[in-house]
N, C-alpha and C. Protein backbone atom coordinates (compact mmCIF):
# COMPACT_ATOMS: atom_id res chain seq x y z
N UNK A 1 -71.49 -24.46 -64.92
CA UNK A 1 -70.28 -24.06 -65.63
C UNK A 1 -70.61 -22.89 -66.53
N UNK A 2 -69.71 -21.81 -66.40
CA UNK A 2 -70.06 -20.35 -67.13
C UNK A 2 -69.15 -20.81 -68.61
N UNK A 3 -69.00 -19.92 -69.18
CA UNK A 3 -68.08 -19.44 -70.33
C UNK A 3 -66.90 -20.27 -70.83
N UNK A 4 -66.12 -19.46 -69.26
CA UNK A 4 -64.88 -20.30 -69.41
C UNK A 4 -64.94 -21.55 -68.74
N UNK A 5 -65.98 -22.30 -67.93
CA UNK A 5 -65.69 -23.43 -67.63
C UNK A 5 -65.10 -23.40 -66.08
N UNK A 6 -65.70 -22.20 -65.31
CA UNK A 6 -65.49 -22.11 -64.23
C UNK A 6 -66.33 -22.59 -63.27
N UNK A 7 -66.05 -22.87 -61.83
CA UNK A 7 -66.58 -24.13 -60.87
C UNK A 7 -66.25 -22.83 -59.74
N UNK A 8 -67.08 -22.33 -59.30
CA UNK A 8 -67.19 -22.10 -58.09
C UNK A 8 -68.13 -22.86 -56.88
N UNK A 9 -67.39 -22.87 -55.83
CA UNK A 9 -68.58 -23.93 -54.55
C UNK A 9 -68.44 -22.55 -53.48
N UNK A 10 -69.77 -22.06 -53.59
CA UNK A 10 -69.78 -20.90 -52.21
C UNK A 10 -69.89 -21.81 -51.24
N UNK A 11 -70.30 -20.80 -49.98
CA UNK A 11 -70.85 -21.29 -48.81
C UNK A 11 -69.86 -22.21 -48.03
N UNK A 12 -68.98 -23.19 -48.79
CA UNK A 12 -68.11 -24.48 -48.08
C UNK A 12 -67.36 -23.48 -46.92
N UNK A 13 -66.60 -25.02 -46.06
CA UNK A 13 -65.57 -24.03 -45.31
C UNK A 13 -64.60 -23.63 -46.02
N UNK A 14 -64.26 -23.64 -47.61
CA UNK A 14 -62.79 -22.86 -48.18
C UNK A 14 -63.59 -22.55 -49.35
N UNK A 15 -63.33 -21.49 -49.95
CA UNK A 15 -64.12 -20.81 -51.29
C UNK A 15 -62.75 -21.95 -51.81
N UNK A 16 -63.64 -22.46 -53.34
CA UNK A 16 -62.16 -22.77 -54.40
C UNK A 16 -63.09 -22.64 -55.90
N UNK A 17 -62.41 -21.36 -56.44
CA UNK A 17 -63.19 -21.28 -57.66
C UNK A 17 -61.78 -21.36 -58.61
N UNK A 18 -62.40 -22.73 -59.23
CA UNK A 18 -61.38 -22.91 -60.56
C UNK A 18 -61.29 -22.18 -61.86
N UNK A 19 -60.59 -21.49 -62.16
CA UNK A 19 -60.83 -20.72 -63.34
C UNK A 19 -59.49 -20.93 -64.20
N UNK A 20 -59.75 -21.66 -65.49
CA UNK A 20 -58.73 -22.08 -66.63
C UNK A 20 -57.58 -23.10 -65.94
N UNK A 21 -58.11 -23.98 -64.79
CA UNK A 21 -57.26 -24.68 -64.23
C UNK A 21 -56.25 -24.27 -62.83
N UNK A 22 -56.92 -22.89 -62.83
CA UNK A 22 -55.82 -22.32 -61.60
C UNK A 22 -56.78 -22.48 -60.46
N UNK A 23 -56.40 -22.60 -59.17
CA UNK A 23 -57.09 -22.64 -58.06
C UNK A 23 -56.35 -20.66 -57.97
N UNK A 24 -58.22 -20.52 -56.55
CA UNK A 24 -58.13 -19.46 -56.09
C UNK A 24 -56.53 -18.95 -55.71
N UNK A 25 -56.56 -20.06 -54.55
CA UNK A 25 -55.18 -19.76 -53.74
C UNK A 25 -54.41 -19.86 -54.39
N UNK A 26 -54.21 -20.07 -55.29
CA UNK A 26 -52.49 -20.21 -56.04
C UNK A 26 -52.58 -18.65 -56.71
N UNK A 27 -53.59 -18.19 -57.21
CA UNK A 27 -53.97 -16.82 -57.78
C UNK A 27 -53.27 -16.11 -56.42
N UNK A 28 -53.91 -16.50 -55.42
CA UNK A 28 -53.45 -15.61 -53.92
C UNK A 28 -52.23 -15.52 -53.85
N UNK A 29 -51.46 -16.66 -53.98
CA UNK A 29 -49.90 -16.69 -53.50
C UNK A 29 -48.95 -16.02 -54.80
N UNK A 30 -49.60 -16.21 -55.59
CA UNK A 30 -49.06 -15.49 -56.71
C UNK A 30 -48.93 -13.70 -56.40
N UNK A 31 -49.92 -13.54 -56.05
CA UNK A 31 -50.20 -12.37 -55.56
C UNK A 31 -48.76 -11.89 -54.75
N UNK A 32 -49.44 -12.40 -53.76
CA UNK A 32 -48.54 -12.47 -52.56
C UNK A 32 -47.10 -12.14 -52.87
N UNK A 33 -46.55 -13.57 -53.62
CA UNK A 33 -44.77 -13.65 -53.89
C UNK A 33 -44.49 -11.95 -54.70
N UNK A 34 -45.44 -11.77 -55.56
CA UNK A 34 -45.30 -10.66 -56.83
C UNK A 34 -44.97 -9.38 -55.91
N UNK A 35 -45.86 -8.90 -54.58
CA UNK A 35 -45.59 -7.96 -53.79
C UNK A 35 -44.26 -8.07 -52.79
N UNK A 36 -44.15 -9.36 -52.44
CA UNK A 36 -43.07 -9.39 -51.54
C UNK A 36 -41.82 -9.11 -52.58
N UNK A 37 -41.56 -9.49 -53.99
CA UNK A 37 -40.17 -9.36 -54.75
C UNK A 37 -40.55 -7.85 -54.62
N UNK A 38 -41.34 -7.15 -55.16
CA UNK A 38 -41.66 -5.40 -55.30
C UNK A 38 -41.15 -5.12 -54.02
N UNK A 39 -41.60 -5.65 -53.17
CA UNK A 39 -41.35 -4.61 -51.65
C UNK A 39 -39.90 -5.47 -51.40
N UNK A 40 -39.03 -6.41 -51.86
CA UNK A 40 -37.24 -6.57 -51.67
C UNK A 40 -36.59 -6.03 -52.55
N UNK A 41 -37.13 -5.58 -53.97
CA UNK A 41 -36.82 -4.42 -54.67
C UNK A 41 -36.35 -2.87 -54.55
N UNK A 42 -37.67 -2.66 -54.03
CA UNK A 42 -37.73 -0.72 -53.47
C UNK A 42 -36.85 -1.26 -52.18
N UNK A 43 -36.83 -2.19 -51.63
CA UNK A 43 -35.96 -1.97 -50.24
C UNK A 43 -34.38 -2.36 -50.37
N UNK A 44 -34.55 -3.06 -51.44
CA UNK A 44 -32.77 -3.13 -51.62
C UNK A 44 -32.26 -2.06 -52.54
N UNK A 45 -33.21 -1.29 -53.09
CA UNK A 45 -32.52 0.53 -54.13
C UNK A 45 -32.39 0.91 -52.78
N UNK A 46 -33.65 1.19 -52.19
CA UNK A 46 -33.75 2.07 -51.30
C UNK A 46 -32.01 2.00 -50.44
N UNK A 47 -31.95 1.21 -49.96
CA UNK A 47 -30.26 0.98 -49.21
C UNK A 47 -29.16 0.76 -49.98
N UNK A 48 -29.23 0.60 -51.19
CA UNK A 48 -27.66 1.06 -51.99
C UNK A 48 -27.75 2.08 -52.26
N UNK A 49 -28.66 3.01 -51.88
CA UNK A 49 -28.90 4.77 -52.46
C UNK A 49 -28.69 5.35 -51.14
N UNK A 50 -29.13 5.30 -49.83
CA UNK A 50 -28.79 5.64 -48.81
C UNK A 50 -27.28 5.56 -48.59
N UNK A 51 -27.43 4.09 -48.24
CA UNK A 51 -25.72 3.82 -48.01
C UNK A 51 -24.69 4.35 -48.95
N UNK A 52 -25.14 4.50 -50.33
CA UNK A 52 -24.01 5.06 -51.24
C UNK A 52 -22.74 4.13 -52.03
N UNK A 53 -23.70 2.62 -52.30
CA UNK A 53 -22.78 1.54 -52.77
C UNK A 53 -22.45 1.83 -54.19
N UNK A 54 -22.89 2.72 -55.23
CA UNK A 54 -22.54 2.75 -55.98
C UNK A 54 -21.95 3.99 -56.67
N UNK A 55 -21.45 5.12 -55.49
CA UNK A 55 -20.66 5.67 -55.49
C UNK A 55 -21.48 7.51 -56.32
N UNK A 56 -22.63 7.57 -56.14
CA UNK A 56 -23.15 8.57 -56.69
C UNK A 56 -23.60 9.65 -55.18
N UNK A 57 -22.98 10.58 -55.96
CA UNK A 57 -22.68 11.60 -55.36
C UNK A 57 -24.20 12.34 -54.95
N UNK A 58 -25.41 12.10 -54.02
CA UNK A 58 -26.28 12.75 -54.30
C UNK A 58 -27.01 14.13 -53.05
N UNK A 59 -27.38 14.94 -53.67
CA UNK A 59 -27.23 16.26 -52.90
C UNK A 59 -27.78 16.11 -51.36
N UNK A 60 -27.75 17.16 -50.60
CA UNK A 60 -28.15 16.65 -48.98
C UNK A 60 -29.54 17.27 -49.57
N UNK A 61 -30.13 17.60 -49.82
CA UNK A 61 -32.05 17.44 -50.20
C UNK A 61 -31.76 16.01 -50.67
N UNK A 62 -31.45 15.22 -51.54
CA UNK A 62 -32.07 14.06 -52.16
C UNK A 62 -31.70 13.23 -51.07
N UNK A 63 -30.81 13.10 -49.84
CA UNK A 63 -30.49 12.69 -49.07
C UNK A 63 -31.66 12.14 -47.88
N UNK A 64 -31.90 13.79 -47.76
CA UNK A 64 -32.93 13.82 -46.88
C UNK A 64 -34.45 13.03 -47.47
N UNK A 65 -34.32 13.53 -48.39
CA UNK A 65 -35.67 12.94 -49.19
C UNK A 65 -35.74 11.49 -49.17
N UNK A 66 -34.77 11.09 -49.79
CA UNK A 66 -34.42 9.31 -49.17
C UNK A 66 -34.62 8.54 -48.34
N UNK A 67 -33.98 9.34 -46.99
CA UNK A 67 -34.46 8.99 -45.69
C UNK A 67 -35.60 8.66 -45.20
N UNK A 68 -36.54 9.60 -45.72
CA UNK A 68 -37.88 9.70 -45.34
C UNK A 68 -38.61 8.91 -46.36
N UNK A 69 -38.20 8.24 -47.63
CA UNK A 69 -39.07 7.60 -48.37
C UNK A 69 -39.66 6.46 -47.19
N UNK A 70 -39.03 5.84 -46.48
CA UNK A 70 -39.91 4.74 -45.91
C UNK A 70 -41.59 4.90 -45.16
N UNK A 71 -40.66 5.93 -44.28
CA UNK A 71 -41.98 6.47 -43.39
C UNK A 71 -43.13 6.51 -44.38
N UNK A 72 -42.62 7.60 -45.66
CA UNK A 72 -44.04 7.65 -46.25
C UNK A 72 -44.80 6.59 -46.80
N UNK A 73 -43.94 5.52 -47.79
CA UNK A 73 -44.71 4.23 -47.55
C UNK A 73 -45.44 3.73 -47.05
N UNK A 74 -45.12 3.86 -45.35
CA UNK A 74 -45.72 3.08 -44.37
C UNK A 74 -46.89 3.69 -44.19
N UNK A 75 -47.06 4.83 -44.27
CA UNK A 75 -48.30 6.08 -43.99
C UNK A 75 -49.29 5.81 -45.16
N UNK A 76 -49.31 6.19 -46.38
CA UNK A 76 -49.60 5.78 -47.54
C UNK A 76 -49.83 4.13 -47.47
N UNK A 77 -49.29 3.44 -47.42
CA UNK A 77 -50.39 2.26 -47.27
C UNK A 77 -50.97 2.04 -45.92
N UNK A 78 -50.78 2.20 -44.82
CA UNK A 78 -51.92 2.51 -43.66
C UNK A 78 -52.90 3.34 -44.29
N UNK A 79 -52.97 4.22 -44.75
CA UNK A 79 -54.23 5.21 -45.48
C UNK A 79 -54.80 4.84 -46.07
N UNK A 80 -54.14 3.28 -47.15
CA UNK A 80 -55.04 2.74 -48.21
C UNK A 80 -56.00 1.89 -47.67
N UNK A 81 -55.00 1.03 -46.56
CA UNK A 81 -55.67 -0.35 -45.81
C UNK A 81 -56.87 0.66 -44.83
N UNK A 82 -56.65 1.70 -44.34
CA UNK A 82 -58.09 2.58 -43.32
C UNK A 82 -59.10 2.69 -44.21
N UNK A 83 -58.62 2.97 -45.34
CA UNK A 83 -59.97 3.68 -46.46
C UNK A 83 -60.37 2.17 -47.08
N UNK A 84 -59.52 1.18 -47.07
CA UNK A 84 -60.34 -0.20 -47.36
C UNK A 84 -61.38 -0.54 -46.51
N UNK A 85 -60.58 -0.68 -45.37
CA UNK A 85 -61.73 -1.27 -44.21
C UNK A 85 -62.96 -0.30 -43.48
N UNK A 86 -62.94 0.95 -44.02
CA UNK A 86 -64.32 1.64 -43.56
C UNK A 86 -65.31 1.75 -45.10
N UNK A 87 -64.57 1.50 -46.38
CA UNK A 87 -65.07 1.28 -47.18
C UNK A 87 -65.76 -0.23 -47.17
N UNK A 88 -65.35 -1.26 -47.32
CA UNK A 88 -66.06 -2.27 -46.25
C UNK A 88 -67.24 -2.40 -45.41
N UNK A 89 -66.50 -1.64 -44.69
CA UNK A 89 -67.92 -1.33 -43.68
C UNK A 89 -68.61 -0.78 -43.95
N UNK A 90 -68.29 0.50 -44.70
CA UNK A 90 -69.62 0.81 -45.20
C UNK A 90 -70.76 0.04 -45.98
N UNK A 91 -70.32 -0.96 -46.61
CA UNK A 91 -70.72 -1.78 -47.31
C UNK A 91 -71.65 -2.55 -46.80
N UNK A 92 -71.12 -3.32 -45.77
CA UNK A 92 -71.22 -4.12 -45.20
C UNK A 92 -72.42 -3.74 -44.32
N UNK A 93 -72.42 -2.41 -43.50
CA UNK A 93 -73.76 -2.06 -42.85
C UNK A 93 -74.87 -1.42 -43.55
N UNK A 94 -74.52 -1.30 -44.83
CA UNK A 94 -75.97 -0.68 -45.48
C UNK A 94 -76.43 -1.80 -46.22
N UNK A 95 -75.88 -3.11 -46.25
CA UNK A 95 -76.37 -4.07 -46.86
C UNK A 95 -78.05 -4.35 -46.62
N UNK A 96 -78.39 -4.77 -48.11
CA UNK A 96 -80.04 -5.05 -47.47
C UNK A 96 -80.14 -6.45 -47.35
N UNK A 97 -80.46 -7.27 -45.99
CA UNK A 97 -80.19 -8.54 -45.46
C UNK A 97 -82.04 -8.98 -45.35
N UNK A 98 -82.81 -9.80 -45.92
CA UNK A 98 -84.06 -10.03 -45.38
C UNK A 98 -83.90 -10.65 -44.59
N UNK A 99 -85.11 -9.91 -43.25
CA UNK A 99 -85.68 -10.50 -41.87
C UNK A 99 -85.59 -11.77 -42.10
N UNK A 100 -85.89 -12.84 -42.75
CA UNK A 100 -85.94 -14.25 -42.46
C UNK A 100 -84.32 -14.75 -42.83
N UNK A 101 -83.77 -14.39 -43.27
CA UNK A 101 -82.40 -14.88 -43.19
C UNK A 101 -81.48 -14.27 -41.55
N UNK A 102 -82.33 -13.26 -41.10
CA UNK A 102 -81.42 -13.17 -40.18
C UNK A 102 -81.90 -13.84 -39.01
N UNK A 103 -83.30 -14.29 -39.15
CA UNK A 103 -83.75 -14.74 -37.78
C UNK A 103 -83.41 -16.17 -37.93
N UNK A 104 -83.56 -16.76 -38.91
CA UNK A 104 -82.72 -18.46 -39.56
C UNK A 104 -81.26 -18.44 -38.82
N UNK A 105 -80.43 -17.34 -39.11
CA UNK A 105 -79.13 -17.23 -38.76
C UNK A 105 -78.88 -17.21 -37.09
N UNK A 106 -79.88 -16.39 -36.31
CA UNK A 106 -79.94 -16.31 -35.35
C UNK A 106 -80.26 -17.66 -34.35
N UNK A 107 -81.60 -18.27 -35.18
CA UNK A 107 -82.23 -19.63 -34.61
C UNK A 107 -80.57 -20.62 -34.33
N UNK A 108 -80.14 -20.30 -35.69
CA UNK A 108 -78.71 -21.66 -35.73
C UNK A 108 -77.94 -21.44 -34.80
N UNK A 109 -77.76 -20.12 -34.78
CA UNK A 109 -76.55 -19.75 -33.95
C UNK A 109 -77.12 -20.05 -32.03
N UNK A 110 -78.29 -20.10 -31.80
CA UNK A 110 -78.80 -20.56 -30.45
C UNK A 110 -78.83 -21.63 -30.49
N UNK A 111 -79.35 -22.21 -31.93
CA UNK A 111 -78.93 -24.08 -31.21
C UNK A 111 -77.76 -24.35 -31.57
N UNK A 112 -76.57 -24.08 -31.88
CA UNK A 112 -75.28 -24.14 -31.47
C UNK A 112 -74.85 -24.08 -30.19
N UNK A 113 -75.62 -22.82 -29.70
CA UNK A 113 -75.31 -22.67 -28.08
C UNK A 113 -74.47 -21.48 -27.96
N UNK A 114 -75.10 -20.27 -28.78
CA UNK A 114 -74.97 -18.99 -28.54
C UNK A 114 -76.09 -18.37 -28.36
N UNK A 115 -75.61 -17.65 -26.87
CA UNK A 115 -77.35 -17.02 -26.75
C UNK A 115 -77.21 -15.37 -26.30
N UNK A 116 -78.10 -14.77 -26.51
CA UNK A 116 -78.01 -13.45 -26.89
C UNK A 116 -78.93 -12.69 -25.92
């Protein structure tokens, strides 16, 4: 137990690190709900501003500009999630792993009944 009285168990089949009483996953879904209201937000302006439900008069540039807000969204976070996952990887392959953990890993994984 650290500081605050936190319980992490690596290694299991589910990480659950308790911190001030909250489980991981509820931190996750919290997450989660917080982005999905943001992204029914920008998408319900986004269509009373297109469609024109509230009666504002707006120029054919801001029009156009409107239109195209989605696409860029979609581009802009594809760009974030590419630069996550090769950042990652980068990570991930320059890691320094010692020889005996990988040949341990390897041994298990043949007497499982994967063979290489």
């Amino acid at each position: 137990a650290g500081a605050m009285g936190s319980l992490c168990l690596m290694g299991t089949k589910f990480q659950f690190c308790k911190i001030k009483g909250v489980l991981e996953a509820d931190v996750n879904m919290i997450k989660l709900v917080q982005r999905l209201r943001t992204l029914a937000l920008l998408g319900s302006t986004w269509v009373v501003l297109t469609v024109g439900a509230l009666g504002l008069e707006l120029s054919l540039t801001c029009q156009e500009v409107l239109w195209s807000l989605p696409i860029c969204l979609l581009v802009s976070t594809d760009c974030y999630v590419l630069g996550t996952v090769v950042m990652a990887w980068k990570l991930f392959t320059t890691a320094k792993v010692p020889q005996s953990q990988v040949q341990e890993a390897h041994v298990e994984l043949v007497h499982k009944g994967l063979h290489f």
